[in-house]
N, C-alpha and C. Protein backbone atom coordinates (compact mmCIF):
# COMPACT_ATOMS: atom_id res chain seq x y z
N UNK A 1 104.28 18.33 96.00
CA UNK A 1 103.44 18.56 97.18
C UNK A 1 102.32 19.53 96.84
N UNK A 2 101.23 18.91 97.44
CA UNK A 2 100.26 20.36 97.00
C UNK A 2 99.87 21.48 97.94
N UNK A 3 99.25 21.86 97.16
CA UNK A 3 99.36 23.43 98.38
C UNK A 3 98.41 22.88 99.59
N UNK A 4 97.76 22.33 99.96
CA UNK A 4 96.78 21.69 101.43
C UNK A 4 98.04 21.33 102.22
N UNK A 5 99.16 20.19 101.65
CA UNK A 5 100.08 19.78 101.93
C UNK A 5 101.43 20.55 102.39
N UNK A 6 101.27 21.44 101.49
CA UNK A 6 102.63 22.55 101.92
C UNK A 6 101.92 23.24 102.96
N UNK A 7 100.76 23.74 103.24
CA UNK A 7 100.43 24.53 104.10
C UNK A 7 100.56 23.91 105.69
N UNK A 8 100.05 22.34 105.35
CA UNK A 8 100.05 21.58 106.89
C UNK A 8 101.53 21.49 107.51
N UNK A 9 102.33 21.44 106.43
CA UNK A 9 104.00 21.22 106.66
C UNK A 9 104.05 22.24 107.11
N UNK A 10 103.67 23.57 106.60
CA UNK A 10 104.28 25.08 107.13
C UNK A 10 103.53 25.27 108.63
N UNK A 11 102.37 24.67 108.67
CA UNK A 11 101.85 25.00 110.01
C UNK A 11 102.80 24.17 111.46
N UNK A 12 103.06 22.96 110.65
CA UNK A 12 103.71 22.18 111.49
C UNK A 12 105.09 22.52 111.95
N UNK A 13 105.60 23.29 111.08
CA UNK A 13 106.83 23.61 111.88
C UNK A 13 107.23 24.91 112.41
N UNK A 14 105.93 25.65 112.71
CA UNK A 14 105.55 26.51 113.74
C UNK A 14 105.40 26.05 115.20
N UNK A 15 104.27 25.25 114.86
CA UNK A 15 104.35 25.20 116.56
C UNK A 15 104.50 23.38 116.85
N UNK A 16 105.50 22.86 116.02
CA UNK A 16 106.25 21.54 116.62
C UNK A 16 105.09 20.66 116.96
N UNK A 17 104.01 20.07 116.23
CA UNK A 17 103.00 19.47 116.54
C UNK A 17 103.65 17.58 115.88
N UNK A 18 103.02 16.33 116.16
CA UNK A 18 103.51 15.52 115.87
C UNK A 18 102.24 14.94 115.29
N UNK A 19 102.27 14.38 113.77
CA UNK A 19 101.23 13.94 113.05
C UNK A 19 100.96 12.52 114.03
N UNK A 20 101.01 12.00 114.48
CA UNK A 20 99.96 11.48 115.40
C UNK A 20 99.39 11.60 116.76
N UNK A 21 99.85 13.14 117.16
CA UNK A 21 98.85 13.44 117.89
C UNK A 21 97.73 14.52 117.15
N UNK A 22 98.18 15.51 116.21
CA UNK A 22 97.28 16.06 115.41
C UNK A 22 97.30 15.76 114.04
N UNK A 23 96.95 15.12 113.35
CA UNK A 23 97.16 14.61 112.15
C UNK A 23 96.61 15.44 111.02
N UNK A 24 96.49 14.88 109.68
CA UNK A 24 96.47 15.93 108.94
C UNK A 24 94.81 16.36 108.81
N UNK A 25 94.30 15.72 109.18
CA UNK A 25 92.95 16.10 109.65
C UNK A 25 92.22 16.61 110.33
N UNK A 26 93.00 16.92 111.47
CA UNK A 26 93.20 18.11 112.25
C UNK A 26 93.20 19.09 112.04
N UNK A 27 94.51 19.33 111.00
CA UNK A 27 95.10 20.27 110.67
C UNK A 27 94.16 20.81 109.18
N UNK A 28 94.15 19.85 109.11
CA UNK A 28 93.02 20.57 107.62
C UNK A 28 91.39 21.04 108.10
N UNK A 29 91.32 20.77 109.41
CA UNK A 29 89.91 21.55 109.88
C UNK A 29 90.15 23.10 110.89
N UNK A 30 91.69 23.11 110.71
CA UNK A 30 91.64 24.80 111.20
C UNK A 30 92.16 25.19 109.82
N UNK A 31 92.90 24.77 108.81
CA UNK A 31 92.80 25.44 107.57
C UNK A 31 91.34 25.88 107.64
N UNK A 32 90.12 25.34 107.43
CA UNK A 32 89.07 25.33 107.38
C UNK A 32 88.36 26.49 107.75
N UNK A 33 88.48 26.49 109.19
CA UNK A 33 88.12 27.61 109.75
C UNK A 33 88.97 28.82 109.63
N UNK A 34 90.25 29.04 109.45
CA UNK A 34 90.96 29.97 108.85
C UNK A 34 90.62 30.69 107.99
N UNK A 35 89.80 29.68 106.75
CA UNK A 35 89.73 30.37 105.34
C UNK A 35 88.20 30.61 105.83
N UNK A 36 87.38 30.18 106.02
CA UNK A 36 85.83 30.47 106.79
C UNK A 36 86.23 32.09 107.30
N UNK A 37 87.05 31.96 108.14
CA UNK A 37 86.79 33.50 109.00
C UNK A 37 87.33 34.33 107.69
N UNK A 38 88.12 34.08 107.20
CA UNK A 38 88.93 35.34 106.07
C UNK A 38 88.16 35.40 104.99
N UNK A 39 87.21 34.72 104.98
CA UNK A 39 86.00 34.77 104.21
C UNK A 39 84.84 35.91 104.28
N UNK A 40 84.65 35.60 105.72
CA UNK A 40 83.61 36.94 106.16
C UNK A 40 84.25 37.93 106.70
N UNK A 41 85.73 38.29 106.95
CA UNK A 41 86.21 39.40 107.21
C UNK A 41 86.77 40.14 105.94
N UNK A 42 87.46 39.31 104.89
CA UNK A 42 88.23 40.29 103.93
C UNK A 42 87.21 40.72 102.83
N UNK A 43 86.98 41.59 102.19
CA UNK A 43 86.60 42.45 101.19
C UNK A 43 87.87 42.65 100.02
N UNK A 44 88.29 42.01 99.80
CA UNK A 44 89.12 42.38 98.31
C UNK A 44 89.32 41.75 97.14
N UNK A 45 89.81 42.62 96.09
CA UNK A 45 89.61 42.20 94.67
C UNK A 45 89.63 40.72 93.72
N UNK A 46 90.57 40.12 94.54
CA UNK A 46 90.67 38.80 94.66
C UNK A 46 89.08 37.76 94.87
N UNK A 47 88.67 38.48 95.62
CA UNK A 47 87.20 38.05 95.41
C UNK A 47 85.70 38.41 94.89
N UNK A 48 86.38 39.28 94.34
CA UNK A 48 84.76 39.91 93.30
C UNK A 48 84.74 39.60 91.92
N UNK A 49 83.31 38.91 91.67
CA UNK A 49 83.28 38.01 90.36
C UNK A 49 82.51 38.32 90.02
N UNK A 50 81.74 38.29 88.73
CA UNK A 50 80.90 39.24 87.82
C UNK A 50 80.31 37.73 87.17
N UNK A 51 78.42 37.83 87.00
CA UNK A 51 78.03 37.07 86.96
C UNK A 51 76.82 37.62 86.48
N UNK A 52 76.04 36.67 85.23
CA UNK A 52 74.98 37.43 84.48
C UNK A 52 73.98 36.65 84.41
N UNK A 53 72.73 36.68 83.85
CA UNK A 53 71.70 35.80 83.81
C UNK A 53 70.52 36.58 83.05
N UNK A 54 69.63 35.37 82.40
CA UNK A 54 68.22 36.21 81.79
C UNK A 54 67.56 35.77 83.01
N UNK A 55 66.70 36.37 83.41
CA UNK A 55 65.89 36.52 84.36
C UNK A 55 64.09 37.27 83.50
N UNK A 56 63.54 36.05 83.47
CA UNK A 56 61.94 35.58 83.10
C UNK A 56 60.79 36.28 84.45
N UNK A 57 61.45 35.61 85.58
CA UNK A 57 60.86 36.10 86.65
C UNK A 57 61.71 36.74 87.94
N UNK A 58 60.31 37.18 88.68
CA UNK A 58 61.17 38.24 89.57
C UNK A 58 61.75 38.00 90.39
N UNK A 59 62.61 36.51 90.29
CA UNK A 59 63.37 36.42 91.33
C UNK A 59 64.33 35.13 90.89
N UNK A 60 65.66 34.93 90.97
CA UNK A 60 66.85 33.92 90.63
C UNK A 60 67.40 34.19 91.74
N UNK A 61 67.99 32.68 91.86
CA UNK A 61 68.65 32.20 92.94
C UNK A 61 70.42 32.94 92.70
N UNK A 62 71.02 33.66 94.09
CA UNK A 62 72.26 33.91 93.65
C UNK A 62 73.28 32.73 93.59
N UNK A 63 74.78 33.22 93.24
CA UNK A 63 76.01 32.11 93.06
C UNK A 63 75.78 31.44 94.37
N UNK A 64 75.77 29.67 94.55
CA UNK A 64 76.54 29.64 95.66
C UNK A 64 77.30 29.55 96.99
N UNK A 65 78.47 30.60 95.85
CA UNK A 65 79.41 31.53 96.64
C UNK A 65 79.65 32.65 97.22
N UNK A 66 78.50 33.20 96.95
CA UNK A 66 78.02 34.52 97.09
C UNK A 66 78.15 34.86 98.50
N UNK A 67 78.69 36.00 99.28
CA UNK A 67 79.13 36.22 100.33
C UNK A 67 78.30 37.48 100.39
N UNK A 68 78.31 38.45 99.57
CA UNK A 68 77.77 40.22 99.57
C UNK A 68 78.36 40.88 97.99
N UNK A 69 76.34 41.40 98.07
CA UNK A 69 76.82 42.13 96.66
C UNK A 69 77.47 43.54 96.72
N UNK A 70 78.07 43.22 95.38
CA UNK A 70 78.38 44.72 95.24
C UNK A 70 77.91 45.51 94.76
N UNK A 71 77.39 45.12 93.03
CA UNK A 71 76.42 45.85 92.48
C UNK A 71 75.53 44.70 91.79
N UNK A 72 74.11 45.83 91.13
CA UNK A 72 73.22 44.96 90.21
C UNK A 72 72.80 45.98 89.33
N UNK A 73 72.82 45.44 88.09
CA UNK A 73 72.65 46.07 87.14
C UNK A 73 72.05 45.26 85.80
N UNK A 74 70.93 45.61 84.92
CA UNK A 74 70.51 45.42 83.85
C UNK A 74 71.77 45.41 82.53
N UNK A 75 71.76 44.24 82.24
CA UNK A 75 73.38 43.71 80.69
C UNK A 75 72.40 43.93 79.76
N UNK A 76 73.35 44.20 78.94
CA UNK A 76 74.61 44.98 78.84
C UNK A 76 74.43 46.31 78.97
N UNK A 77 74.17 47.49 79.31
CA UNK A 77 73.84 48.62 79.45
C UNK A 77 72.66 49.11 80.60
N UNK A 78 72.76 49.91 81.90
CA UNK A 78 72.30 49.66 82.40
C UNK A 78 72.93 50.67 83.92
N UNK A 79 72.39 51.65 84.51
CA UNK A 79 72.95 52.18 85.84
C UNK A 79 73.06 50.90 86.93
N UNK A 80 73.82 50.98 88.00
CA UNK A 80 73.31 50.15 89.17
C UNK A 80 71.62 50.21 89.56
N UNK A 81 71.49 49.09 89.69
CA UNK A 81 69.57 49.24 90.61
C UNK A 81 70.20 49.54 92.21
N UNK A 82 69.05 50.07 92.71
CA UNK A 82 69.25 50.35 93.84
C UNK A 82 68.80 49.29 94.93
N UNK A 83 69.51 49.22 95.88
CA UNK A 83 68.88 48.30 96.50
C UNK A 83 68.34 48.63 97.27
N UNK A 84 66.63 47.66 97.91
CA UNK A 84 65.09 48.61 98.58
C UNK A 84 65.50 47.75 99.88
N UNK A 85 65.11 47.98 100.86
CA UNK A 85 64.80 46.77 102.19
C UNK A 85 63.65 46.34 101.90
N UNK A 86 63.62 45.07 102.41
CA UNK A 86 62.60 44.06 101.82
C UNK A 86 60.77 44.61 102.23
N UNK A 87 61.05 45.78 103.51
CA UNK A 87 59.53 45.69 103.72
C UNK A 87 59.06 47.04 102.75
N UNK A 88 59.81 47.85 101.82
CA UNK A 88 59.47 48.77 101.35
C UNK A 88 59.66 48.17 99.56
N UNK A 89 60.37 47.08 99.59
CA UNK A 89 60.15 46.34 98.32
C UNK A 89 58.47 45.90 98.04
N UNK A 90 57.98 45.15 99.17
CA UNK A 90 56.61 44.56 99.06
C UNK A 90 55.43 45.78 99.34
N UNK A 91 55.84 46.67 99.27
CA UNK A 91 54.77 47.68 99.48
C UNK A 91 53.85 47.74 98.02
N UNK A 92 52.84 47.80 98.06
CA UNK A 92 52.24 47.96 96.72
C UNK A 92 52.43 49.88 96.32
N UNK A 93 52.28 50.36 97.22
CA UNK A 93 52.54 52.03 96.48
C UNK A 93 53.93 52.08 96.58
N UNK A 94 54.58 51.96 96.85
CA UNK A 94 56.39 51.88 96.76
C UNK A 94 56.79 51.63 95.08
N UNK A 95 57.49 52.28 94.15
CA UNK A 95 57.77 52.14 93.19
C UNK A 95 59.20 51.56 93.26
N UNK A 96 59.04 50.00 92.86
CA UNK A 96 60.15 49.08 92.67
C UNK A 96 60.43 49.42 92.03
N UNK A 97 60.63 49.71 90.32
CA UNK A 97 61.28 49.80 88.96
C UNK A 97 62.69 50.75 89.53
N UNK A 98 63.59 49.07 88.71
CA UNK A 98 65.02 49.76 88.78
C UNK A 98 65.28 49.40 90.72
N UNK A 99 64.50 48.59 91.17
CA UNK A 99 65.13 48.30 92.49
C UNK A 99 65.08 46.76 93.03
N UNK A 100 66.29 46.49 93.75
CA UNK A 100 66.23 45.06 94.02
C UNK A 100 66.28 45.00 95.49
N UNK A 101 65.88 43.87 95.68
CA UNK A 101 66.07 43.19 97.36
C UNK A 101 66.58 41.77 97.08
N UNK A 102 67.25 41.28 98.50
CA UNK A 102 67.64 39.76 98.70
C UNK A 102 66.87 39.47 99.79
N UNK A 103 66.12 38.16 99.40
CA UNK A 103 65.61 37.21 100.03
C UNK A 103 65.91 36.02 100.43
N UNK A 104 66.94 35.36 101.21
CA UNK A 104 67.21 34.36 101.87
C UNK A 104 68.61 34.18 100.92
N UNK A 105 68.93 33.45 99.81
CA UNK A 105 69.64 33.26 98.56
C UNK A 105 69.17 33.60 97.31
N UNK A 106 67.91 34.77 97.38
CA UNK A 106 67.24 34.91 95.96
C UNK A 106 67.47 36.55 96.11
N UNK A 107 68.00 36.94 94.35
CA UNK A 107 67.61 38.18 94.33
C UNK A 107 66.34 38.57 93.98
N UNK A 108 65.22 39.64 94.14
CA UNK A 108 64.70 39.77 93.69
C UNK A 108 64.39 41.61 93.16
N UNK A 109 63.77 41.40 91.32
CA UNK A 109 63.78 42.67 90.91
C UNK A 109 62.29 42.84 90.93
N UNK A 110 62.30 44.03 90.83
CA UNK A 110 60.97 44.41 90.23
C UNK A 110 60.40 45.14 88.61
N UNK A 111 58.98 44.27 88.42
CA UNK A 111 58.68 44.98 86.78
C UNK A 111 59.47 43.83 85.82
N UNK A 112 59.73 42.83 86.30
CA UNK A 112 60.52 42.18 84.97
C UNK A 112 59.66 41.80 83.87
N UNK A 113 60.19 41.47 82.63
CA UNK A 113 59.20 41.55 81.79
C UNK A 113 59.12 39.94 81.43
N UNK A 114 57.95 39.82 81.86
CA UNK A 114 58.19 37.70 81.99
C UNK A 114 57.92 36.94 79.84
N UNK A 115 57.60 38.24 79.33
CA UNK A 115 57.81 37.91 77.86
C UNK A 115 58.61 37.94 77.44
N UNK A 116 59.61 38.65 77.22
CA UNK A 116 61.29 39.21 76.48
C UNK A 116 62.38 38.68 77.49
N UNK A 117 61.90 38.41 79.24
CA UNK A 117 63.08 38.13 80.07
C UNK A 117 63.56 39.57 79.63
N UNK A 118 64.80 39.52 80.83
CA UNK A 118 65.90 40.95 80.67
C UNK A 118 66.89 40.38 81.66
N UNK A 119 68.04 40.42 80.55
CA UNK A 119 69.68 40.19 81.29
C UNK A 119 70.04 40.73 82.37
N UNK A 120 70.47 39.92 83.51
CA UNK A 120 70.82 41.22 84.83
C UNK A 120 72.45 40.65 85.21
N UNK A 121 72.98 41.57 85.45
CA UNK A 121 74.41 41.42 85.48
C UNK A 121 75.08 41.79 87.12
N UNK A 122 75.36 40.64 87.90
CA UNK A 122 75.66 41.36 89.63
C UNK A 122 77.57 41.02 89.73
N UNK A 123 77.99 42.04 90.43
CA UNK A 123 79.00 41.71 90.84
C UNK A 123 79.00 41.65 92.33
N UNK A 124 79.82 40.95 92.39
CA UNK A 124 79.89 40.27 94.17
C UNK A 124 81.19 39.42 94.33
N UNK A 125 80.84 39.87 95.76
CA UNK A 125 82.67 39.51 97.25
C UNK A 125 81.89 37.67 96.93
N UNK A 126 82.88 36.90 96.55
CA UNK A 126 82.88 35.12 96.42
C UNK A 126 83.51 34.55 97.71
N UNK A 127 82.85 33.69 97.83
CA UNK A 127 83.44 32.92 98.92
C UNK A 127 85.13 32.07 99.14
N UNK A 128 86.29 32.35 99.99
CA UNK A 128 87.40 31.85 99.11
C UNK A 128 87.53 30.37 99.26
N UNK A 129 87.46 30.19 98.61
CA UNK A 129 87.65 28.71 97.93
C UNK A 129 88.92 27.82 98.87
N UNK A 130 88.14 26.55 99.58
CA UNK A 130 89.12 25.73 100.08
C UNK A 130 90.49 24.94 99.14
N UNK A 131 91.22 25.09 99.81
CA UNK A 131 92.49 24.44 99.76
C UNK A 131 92.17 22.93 99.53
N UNK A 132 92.83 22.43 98.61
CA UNK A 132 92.50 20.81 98.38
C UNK A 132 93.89 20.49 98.28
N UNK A 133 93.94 19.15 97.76
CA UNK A 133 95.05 18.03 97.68
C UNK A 133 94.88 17.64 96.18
N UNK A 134 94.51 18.65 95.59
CA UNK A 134 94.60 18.37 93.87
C UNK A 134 95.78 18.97 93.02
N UNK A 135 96.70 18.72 93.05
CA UNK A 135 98.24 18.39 92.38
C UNK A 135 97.87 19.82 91.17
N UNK A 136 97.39 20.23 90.45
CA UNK A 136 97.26 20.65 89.32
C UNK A 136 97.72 21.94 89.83
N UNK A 137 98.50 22.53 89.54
CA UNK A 137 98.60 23.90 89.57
C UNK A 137 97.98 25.69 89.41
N UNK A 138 96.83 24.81 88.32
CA UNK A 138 96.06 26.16 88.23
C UNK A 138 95.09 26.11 89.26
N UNK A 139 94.91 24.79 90.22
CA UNK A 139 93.58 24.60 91.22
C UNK A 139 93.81 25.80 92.35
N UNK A 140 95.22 25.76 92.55
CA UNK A 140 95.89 26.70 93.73
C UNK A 140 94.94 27.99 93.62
N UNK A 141 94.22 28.43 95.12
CA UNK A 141 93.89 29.45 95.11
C UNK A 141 94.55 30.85 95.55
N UNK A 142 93.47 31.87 95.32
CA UNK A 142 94.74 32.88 95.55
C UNK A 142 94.81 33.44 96.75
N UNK A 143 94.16 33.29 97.59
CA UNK A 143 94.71 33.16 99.34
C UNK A 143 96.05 32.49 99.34
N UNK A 144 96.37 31.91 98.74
CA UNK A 144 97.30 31.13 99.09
C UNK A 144 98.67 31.29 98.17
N UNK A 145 98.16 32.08 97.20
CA UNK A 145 99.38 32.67 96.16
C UNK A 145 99.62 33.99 96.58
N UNK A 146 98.53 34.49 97.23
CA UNK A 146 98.65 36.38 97.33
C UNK A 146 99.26 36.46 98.35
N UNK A 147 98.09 35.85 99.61
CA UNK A 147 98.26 36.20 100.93
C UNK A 147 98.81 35.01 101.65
N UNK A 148 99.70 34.27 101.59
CA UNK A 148 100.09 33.32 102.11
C UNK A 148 100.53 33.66 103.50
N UNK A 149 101.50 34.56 103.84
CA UNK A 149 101.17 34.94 105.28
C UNK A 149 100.49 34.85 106.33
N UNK A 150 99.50 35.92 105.13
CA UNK A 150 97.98 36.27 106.35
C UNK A 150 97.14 34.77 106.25
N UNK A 151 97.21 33.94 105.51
CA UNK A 151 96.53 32.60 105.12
C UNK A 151 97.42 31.72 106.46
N UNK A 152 98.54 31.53 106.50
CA UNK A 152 99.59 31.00 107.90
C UNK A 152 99.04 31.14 109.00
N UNK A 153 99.06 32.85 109.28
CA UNK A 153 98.83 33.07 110.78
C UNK A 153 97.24 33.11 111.21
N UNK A 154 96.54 33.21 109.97
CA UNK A 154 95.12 32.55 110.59
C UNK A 154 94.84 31.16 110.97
N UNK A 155 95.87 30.20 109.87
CA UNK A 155 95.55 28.95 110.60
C UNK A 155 96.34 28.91 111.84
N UNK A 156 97.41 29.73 112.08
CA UNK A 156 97.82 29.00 113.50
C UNK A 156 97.08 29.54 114.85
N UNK A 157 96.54 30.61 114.36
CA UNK A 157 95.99 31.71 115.48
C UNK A 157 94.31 30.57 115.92
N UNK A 158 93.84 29.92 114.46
CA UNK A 158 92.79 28.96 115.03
C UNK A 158 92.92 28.17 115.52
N UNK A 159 94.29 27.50 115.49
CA UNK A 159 95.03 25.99 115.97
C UNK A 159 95.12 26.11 117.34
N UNK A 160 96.10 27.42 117.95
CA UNK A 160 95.40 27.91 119.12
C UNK A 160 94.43 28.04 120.17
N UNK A 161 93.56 28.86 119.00
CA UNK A 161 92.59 29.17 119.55
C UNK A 161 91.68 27.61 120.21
N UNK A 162 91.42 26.74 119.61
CA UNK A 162 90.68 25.52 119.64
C UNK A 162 91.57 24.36 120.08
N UNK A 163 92.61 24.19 120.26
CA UNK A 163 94.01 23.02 120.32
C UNK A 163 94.83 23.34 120.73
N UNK A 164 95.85 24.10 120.34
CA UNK A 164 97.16 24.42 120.34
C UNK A 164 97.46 25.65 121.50
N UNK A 165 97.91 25.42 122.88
CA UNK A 165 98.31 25.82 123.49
C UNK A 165 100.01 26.69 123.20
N UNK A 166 100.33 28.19 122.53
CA UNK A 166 100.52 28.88 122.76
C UNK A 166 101.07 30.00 122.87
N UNK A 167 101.63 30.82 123.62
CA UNK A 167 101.86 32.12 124.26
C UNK A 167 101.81 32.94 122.40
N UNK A 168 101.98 32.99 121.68
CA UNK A 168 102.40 33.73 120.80
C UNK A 168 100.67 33.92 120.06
N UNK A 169 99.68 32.90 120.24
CA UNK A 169 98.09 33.58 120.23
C UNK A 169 97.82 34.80 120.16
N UNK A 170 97.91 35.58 120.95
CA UNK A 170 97.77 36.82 120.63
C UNK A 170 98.46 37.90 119.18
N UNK A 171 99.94 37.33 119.28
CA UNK A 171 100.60 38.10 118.37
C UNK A 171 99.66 37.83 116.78
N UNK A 172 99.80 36.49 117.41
CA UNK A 172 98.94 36.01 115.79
C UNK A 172 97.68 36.54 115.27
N UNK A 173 96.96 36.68 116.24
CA UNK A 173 95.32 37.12 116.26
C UNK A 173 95.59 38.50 115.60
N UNK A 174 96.51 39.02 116.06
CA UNK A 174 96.86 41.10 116.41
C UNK A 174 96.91 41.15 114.33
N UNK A 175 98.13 40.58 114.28
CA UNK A 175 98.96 40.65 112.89
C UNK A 175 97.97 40.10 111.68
N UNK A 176 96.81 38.81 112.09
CA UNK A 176 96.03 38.67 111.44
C UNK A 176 94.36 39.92 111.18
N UNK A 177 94.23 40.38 112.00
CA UNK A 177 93.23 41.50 112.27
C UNK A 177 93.98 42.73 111.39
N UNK A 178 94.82 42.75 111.42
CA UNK A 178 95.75 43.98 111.42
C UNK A 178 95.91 43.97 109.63
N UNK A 179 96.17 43.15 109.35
CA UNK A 179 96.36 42.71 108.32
C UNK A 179 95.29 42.83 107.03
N UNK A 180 94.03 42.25 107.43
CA UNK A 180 92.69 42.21 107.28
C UNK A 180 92.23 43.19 107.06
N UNK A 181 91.92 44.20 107.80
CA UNK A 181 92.24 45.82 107.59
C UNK A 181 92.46 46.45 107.11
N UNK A 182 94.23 46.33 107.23
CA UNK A 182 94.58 46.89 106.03
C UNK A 182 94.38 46.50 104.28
N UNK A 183 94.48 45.03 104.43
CA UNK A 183 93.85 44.53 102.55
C UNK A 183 92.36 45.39 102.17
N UNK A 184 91.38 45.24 103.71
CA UNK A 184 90.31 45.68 102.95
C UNK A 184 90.39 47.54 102.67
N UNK A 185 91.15 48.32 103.29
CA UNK A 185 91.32 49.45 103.26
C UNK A 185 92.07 50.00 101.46
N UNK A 186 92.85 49.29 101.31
CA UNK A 186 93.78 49.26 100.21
C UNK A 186 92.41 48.80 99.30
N UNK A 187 91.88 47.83 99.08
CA UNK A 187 90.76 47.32 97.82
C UNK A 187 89.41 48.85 97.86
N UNK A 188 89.09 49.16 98.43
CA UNK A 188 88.31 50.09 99.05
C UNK A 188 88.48 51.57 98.37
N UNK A 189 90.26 51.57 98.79
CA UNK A 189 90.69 53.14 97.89
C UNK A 189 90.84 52.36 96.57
N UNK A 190 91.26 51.40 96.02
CA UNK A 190 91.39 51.82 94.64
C UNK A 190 89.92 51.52 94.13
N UNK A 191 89.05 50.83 94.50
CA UNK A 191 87.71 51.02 93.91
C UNK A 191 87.16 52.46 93.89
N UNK A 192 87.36 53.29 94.43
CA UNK A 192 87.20 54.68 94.08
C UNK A 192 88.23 55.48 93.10
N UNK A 193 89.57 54.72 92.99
CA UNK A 193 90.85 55.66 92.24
C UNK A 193 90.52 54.47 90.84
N UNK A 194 90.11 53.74 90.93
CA UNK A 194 90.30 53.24 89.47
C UNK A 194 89.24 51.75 88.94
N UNK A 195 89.46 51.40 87.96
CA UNK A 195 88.46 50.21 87.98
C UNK A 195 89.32 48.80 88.32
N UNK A 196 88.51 47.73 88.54
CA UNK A 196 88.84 46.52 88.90
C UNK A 196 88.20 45.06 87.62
N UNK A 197 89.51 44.93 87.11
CA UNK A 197 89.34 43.76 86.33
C UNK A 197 89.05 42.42 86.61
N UNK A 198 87.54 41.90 86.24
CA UNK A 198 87.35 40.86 86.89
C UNK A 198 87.00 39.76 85.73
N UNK A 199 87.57 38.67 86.40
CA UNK A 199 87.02 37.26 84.93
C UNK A 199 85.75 37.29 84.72
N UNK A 200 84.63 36.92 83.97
CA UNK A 200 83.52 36.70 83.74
C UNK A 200 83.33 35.24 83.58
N UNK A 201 81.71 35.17 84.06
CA UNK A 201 81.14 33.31 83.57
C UNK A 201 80.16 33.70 83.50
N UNK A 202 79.29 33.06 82.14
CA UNK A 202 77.89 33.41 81.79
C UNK A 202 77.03 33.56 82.63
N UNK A 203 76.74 32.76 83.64
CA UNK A 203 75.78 32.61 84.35
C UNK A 203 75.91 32.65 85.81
N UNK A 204 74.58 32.85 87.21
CA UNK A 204 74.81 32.95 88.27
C UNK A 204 74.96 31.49 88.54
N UNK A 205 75.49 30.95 89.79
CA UNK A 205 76.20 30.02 90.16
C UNK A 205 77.08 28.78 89.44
């Protein structure tokens, strides 16, 4: 069974639903929105991915997956750049060097050197990755290996929310918020108590 599959089974025998009145297509569009919301609420380690690029000109498109950066920095060696707001980026007396802004899905630096290019290296919160029906074991994401719980009671708290009539909605909403919170509180202190090991891939998206 794969994990899309184990999850619809686990949802289903929560709140006693019958695959032909909500079928699995149903059920795989509040997975959906489940992992959507825990997307823009959670902040943790599980989702920060480190991603590099030569950059010619002053501006590359980010991952994506890209949700919010964390840092940007000149590879291999290099402080964080700071990041400018966009109307003090375009200022002509405003000294960009060493500062970035985002524009729609583009980062942009300033001073790049469009002869030599210069490597820029960002880490950033990724978007979590939907749940599929692909058998392979390493596909399994880690919402669903870590936080399987908190991954449960968001889908049932949406099933609810949009379908599924009831009374226990609230508990679900509470324990999922609650939850959320606390993961991002916990990722938060140890990014100050220690460093965070993240996979690398050559390039942005």
């Amino acid at each position: 069974m794969t994990a899309l599959a184990e999850l619809i089974t686990e949802v289903r025998s929560w709140i006693a639903i019958d695959p032909e009145v909500y079928p699995d297509a149903t059920v795989t569009s509040w997975v959906r929105m489940a992992i959507e919301y825990l997307s823009e609420e959670l902040r943790v380690r599980q989702m920060v991915q480190i991603d590099w690029t030569k950059m010619s000109e002053g501006r590359v498109e980010l991952p994506k997956d890209w949700l919010e950066l964390d840092t940007v920095r000149f590879y291999p060696v290099g402080k964080p750049l700071i990041y400018a707001p966009r109307n003090e980026f375009y200022l002509p007396q405003y000294e960009i060097k060493n500062r970035y802004t985002i524009v729609g899905n583009y980062l942009l630096l300033g001073k790049i050197d469009a002869v030599n290019g210069v490597d820029v290296e960002i880490s950033y919160y990724q978007r979590i990755p939907m749940l599929t029906d692909d058998p392979d074991p390493t596909k399994i994401t880690w919402v669903y290996k870590d936080n399987f719980r908190l991954l449960t009671l968001a889908v049932l708290w949406h099933a609810a929310a949009y379908a599924i009539e009831d009374e226990r909605v609230g508990g679900w909403e509470k324990s999922v918020v609650d939850m959320v919170s606390t993961l991002n509180m916990s990722h938060r202190t140890s990014k100050s108590s220690g460093s965070i090991l993240v996979a690398r891939r050559r390039s942005f998206g």
